[in-house]
PDB file of N, CA and C in Angstrom:
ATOM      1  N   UNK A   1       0.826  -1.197   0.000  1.00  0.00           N
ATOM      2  CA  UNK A   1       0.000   0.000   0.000  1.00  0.00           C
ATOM      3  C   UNK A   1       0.863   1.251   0.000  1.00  0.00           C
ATOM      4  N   UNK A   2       2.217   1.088  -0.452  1.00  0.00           N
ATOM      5  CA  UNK A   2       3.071   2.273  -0.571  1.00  0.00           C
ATOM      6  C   UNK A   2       2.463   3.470  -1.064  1.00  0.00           C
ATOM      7  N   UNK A   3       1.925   3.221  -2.258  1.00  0.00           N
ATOM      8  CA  UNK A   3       1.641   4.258  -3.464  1.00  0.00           C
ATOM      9  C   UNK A   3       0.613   4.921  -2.457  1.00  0.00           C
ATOM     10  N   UNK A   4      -0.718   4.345  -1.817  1.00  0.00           N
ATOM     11  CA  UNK A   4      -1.818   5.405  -1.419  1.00  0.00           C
ATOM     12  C   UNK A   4      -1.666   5.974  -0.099  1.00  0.00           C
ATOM     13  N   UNK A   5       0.019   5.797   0.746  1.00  0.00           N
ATOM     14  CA  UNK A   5       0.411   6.318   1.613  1.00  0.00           C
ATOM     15  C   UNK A   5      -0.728   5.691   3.063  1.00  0.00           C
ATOM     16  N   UNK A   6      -1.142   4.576   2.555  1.00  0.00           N
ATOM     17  CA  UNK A   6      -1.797   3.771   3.834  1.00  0.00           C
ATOM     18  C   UNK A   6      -1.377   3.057   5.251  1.00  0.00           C
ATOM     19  N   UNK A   7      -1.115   3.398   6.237  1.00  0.00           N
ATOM     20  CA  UNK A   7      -0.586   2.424   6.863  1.00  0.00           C
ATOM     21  C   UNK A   7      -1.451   1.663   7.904  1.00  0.00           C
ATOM     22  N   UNK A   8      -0.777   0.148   7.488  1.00  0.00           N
ATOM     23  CA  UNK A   8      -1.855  -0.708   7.845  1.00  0.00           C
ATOM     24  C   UNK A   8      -1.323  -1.615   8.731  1.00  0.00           C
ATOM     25  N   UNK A   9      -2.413  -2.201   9.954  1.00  0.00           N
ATOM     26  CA  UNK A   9      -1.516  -2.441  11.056  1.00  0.00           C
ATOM     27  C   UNK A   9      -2.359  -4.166  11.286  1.00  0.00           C
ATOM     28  N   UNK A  10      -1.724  -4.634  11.007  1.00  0.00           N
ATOM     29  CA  UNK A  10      -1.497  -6.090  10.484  1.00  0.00           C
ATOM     30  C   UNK A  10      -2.129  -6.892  11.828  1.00  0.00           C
ATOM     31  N   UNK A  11      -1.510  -6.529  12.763  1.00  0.00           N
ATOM     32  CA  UNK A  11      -1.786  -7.761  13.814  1.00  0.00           C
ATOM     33  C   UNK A  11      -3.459  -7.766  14.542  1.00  0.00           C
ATOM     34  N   UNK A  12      -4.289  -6.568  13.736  1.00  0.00           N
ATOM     35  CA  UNK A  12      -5.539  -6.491  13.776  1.00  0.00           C
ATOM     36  C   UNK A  12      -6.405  -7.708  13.314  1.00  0.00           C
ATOM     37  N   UNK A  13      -5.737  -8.361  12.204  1.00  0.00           N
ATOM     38  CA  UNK A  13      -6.232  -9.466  12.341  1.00  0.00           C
ATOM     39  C   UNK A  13      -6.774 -10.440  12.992  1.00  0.00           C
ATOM     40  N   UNK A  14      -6.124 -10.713  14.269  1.00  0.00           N
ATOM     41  CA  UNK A  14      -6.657 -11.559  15.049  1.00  0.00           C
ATOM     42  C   UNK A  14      -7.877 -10.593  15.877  1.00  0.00           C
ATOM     43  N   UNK A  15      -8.197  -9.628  15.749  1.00  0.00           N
ATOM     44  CA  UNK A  15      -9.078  -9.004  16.476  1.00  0.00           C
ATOM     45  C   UNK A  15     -10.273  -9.420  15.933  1.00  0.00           C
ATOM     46  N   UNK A  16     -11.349  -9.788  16.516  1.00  0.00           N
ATOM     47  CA  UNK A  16     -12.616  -9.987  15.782  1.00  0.00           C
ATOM     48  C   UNK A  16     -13.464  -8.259  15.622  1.00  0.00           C
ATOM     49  N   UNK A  17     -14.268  -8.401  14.210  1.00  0.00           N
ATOM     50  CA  UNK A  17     -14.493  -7.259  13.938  1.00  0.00           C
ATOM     51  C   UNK A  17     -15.388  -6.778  15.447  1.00  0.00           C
ATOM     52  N   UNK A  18     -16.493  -7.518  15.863  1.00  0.00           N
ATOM     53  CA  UNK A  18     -17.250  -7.010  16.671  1.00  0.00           C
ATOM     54  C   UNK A  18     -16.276  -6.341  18.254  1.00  0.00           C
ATOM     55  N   UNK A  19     -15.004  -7.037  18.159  1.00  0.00           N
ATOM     56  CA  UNK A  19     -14.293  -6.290  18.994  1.00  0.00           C
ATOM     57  C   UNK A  19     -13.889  -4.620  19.359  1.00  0.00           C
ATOM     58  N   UNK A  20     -13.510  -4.585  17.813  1.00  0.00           N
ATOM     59  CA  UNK A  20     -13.395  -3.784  17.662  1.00  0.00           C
ATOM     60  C   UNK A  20     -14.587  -2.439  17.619  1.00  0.00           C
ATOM     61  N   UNK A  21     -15.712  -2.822  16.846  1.00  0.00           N
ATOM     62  CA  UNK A  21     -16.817  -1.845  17.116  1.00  0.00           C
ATOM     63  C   UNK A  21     -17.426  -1.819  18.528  1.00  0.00           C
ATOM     64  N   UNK A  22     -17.055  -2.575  19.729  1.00  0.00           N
ATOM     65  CA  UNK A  22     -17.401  -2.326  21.085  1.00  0.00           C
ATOM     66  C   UNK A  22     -16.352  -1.361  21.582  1.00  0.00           C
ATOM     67  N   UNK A  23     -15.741  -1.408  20.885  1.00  0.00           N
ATOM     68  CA  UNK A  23     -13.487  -0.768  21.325  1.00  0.00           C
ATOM     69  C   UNK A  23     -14.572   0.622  21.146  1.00  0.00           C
ATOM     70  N   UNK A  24     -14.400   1.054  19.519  1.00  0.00           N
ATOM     71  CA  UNK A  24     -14.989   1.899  19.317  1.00  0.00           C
ATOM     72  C   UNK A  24     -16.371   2.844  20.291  1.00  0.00           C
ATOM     73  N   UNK A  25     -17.145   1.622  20.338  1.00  0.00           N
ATOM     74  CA  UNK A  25     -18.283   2.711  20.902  1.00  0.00           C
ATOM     75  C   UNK A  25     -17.831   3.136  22.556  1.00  0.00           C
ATOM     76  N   UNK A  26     -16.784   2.114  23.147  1.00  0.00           N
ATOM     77  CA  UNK A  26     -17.231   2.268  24.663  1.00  0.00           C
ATOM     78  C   UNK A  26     -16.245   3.647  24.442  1.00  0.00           C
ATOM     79  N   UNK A  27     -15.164   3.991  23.705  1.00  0.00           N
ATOM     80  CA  UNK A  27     -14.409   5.174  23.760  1.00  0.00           C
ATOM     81  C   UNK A  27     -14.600   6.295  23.157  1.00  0.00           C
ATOM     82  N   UNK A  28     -16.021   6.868  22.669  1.00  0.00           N
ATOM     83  CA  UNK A  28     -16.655   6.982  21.666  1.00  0.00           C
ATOM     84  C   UNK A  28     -15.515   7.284  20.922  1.00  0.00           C
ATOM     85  N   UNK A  29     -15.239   7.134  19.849  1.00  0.00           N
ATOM     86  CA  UNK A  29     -14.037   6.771  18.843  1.00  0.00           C
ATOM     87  C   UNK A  29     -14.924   7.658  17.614  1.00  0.00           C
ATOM     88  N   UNK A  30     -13.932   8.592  17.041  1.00  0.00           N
ATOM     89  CA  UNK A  30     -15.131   9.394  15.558  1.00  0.00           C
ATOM     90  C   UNK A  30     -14.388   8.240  14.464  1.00  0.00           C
ATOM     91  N   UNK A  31     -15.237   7.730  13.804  1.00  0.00           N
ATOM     92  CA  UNK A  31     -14.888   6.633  12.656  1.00  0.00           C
ATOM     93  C   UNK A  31     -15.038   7.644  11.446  1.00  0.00           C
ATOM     94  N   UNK A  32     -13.685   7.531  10.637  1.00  0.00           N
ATOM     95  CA  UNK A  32     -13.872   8.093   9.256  1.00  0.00           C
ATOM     96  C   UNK A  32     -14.778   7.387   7.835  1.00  0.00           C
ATOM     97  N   UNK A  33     -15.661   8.306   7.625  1.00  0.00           N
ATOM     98  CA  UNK A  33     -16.942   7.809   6.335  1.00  0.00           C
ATOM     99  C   UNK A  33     -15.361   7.250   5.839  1.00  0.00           C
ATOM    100  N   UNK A  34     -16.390   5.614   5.025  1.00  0.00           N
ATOM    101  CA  UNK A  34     -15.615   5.445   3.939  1.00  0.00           C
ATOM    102  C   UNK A  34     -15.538   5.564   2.801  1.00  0.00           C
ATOM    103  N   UNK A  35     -14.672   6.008   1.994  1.00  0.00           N
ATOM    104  CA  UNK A  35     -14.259   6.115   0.432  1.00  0.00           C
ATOM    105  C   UNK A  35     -14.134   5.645  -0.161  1.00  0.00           C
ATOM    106  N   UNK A  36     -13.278   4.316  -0.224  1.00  0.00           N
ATOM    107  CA  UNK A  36     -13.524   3.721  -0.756  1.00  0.00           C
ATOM    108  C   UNK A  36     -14.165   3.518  -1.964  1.00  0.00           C
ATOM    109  N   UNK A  37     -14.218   3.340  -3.192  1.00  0.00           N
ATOM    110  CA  UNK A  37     -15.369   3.059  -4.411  1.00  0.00           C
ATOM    111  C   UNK A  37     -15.845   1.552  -4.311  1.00  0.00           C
ATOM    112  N   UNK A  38     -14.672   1.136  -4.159  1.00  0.00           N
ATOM    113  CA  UNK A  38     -14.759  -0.798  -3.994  1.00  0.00           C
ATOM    114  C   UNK A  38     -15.616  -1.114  -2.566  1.00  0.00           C
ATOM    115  N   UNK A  39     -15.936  -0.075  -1.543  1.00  0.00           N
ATOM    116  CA  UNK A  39     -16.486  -0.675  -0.496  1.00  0.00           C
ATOM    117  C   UNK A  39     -17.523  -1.437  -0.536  1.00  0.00           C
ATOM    118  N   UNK A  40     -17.376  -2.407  -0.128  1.00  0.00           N
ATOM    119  CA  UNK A  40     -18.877  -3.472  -0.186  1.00  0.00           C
ATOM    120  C   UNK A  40     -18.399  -4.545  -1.518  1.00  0.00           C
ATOM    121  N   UNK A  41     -18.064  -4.216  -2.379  1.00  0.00           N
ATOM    122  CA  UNK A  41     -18.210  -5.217  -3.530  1.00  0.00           C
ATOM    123  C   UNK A  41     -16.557  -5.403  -3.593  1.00  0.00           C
ATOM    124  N   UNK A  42     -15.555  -5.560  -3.141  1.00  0.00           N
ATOM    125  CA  UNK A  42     -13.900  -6.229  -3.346  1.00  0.00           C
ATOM    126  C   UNK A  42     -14.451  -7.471  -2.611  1.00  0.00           C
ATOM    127  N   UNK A  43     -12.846  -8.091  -3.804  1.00  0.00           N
ATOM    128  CA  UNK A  43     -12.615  -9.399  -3.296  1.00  0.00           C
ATOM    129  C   UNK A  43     -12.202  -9.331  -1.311  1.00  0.00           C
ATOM    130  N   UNK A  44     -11.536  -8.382  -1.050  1.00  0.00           N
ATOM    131  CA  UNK A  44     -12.214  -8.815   0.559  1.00  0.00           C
ATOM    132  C   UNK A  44     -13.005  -8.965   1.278  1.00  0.00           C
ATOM    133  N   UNK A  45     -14.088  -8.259   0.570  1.00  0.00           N
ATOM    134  CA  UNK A  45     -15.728  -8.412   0.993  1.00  0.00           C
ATOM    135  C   UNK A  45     -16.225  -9.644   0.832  1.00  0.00           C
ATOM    136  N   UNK A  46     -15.795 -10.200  -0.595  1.00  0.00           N
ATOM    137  CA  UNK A  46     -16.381 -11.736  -0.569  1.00  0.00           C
ATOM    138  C   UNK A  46     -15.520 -12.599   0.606  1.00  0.00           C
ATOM    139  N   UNK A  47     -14.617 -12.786   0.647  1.00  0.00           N
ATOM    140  CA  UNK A  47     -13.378 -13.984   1.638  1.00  0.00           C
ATOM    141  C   UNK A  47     -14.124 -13.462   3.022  1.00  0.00           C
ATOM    142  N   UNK A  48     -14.531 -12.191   3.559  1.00  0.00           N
ATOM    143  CA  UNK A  48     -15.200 -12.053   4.862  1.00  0.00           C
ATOM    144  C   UNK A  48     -16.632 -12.863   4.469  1.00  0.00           C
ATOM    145  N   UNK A  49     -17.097 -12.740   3.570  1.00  0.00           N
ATOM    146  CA  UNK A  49     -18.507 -13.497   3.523  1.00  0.00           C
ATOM    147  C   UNK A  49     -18.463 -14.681   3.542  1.00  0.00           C
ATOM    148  N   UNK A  50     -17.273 -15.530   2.950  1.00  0.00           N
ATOM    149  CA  UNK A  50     -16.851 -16.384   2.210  1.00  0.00           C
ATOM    150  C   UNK A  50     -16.654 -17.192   4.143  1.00  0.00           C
ATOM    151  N   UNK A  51     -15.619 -16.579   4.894  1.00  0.00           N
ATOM    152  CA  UNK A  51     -15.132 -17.265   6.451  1.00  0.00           C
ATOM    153  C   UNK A  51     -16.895 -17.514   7.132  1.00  0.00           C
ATOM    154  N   UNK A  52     -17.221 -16.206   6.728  1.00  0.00           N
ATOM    155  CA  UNK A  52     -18.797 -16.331   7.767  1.00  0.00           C
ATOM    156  C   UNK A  52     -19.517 -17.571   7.237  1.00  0.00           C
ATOM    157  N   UNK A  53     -19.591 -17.855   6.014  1.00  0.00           N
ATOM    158  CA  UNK A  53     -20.500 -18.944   5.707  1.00  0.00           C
ATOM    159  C   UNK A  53     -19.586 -20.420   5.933  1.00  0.00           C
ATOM    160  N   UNK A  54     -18.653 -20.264   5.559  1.00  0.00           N
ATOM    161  CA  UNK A  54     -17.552 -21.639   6.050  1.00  0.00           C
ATOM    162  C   UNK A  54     -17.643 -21.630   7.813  1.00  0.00           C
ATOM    163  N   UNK A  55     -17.740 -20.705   8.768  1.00  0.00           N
ATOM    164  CA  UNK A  55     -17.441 -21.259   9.874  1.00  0.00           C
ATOM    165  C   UNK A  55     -19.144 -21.956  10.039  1.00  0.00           C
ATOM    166  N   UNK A  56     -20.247 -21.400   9.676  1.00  0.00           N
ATOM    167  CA  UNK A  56     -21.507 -22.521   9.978  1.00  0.00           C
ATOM    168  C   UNK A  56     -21.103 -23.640   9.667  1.00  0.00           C
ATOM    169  N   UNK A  57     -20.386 -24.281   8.910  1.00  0.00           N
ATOM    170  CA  UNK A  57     -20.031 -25.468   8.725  1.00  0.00           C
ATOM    171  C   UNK A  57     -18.979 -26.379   9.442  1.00  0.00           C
ATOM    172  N   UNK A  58     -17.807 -25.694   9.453  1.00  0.00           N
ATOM    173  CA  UNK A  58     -16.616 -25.768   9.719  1.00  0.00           C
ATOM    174  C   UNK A  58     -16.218 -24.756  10.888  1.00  0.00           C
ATOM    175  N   UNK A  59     -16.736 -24.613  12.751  1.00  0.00           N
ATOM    176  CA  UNK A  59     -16.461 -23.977  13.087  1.00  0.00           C
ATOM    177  C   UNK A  59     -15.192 -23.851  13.575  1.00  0.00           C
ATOM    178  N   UNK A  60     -14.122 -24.369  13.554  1.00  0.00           N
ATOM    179  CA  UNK A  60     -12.636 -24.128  13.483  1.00  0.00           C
ATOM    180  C   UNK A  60     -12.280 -23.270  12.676  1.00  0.00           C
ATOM    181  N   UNK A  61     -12.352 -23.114  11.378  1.00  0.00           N
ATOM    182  CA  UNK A  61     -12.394 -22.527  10.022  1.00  0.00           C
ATOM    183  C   UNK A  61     -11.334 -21.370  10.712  1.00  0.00           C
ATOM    184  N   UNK A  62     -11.806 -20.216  11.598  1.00  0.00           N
ATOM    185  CA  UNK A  62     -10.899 -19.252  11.795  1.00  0.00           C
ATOM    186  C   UNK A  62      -9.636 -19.233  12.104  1.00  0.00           C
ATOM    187  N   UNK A  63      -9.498 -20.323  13.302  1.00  0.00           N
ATOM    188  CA  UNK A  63      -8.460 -20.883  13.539  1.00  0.00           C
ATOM    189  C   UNK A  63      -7.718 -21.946  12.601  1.00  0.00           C
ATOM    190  N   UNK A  64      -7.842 -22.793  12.334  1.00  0.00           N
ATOM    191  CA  UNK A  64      -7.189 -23.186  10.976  1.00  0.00           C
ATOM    192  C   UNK A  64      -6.731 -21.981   9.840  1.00  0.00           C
ATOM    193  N   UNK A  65      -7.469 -21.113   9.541  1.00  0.00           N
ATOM    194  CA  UNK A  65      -6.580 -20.059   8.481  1.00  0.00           C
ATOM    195  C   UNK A  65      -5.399 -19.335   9.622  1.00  0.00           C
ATOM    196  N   UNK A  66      -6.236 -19.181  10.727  1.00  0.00           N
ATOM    197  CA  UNK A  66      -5.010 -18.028  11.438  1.00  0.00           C
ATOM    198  C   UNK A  66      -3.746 -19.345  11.650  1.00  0.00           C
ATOM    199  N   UNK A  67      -3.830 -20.520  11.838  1.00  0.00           N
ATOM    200  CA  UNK A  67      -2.447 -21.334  12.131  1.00  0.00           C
ATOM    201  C   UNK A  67      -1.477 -21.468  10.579  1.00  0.00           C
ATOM    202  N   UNK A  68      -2.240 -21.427   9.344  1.00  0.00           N
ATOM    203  CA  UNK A  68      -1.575 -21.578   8.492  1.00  0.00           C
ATOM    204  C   UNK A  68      -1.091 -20.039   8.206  1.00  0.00           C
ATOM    205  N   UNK A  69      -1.421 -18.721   8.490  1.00  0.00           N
ATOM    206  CA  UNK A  69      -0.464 -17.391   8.558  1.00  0.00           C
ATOM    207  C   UNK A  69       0.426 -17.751   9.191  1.00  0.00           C
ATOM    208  N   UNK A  70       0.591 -18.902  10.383  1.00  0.00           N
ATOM    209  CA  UNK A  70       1.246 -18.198  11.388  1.00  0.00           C
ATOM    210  C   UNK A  70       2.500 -19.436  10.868  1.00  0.00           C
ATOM    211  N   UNK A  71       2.230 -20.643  10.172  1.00  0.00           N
ATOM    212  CA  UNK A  71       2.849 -21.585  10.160  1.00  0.00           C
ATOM    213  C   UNK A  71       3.979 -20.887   8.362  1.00  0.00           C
ATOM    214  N   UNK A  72       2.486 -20.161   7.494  1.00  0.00           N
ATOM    215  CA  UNK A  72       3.708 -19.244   6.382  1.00  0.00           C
ATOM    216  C   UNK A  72       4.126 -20.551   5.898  1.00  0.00           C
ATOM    217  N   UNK A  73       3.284 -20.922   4.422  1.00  0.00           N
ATOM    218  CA  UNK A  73       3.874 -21.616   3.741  1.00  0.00           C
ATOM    219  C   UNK A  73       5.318 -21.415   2.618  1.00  0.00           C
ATOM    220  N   UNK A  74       5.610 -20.211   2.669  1.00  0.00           N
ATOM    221  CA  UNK A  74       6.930 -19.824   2.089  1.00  0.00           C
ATOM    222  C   UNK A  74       7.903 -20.007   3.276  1.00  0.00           C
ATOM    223  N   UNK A  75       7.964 -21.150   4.425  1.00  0.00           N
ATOM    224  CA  UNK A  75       9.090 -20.930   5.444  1.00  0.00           C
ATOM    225  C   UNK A  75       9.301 -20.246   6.135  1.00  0.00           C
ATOM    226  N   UNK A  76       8.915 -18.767   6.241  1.00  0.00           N
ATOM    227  CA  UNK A  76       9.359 -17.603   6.992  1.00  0.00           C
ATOM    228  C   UNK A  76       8.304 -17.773   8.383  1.00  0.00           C
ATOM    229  N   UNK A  77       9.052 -17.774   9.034  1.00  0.00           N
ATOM    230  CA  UNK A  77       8.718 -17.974  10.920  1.00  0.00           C
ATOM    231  C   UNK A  77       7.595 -16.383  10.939  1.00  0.00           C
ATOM    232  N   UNK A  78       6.015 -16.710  11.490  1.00  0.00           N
ATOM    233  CA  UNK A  78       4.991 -15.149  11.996  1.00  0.00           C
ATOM    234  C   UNK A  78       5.455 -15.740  13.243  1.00  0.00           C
ATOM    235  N   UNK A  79       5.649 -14.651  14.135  1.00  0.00           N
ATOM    236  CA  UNK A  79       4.696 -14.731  15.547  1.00  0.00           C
ATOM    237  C   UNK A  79       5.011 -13.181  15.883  1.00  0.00           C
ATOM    238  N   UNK A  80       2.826 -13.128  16.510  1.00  0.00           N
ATOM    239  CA  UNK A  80       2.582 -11.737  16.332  1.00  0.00           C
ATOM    240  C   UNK A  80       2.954 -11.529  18.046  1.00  0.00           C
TER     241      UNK A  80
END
């Protein structure tokens, strides 16, 4: 995300979203409108829809993707 001068803070991941919007309200927190054009319709929108409907099935599902980040099939050692 060099080019749009974004910085993005990675280990949010393991945060579940609803965490975060309780984070938010109990501090009242001002959330910036989003801009986005792609909001709602990117391919990250589907893979979040995509985990929600796989964990009714498969409720490990979250944990299994978060062990294979952390395991990094290119070799390189995560720990957040």
């Amino acid at each position: 995300m060099d080019r749009s001068k974004i910085t993005l803070i990675r280990p949010l991941i393991y945060t579940p979203e609803k965490d975060i919007r309780r984070f938010i309200r109990k501090n009242n927190l001002e959330v910036m409108k989003k801009v986005c054009p792609m909001d709602g319709t990117s391919k990250r929108e589907d893979m979040k829809n995509l985990i929600i409907n796989l964990t009714k099935d498969i409720p490990m599902v979250r944990a299994n993707l978060f062990g294979a980040i952390q395991r990094n099939i290119w070799g390189r050692s995560f720990n957040p």
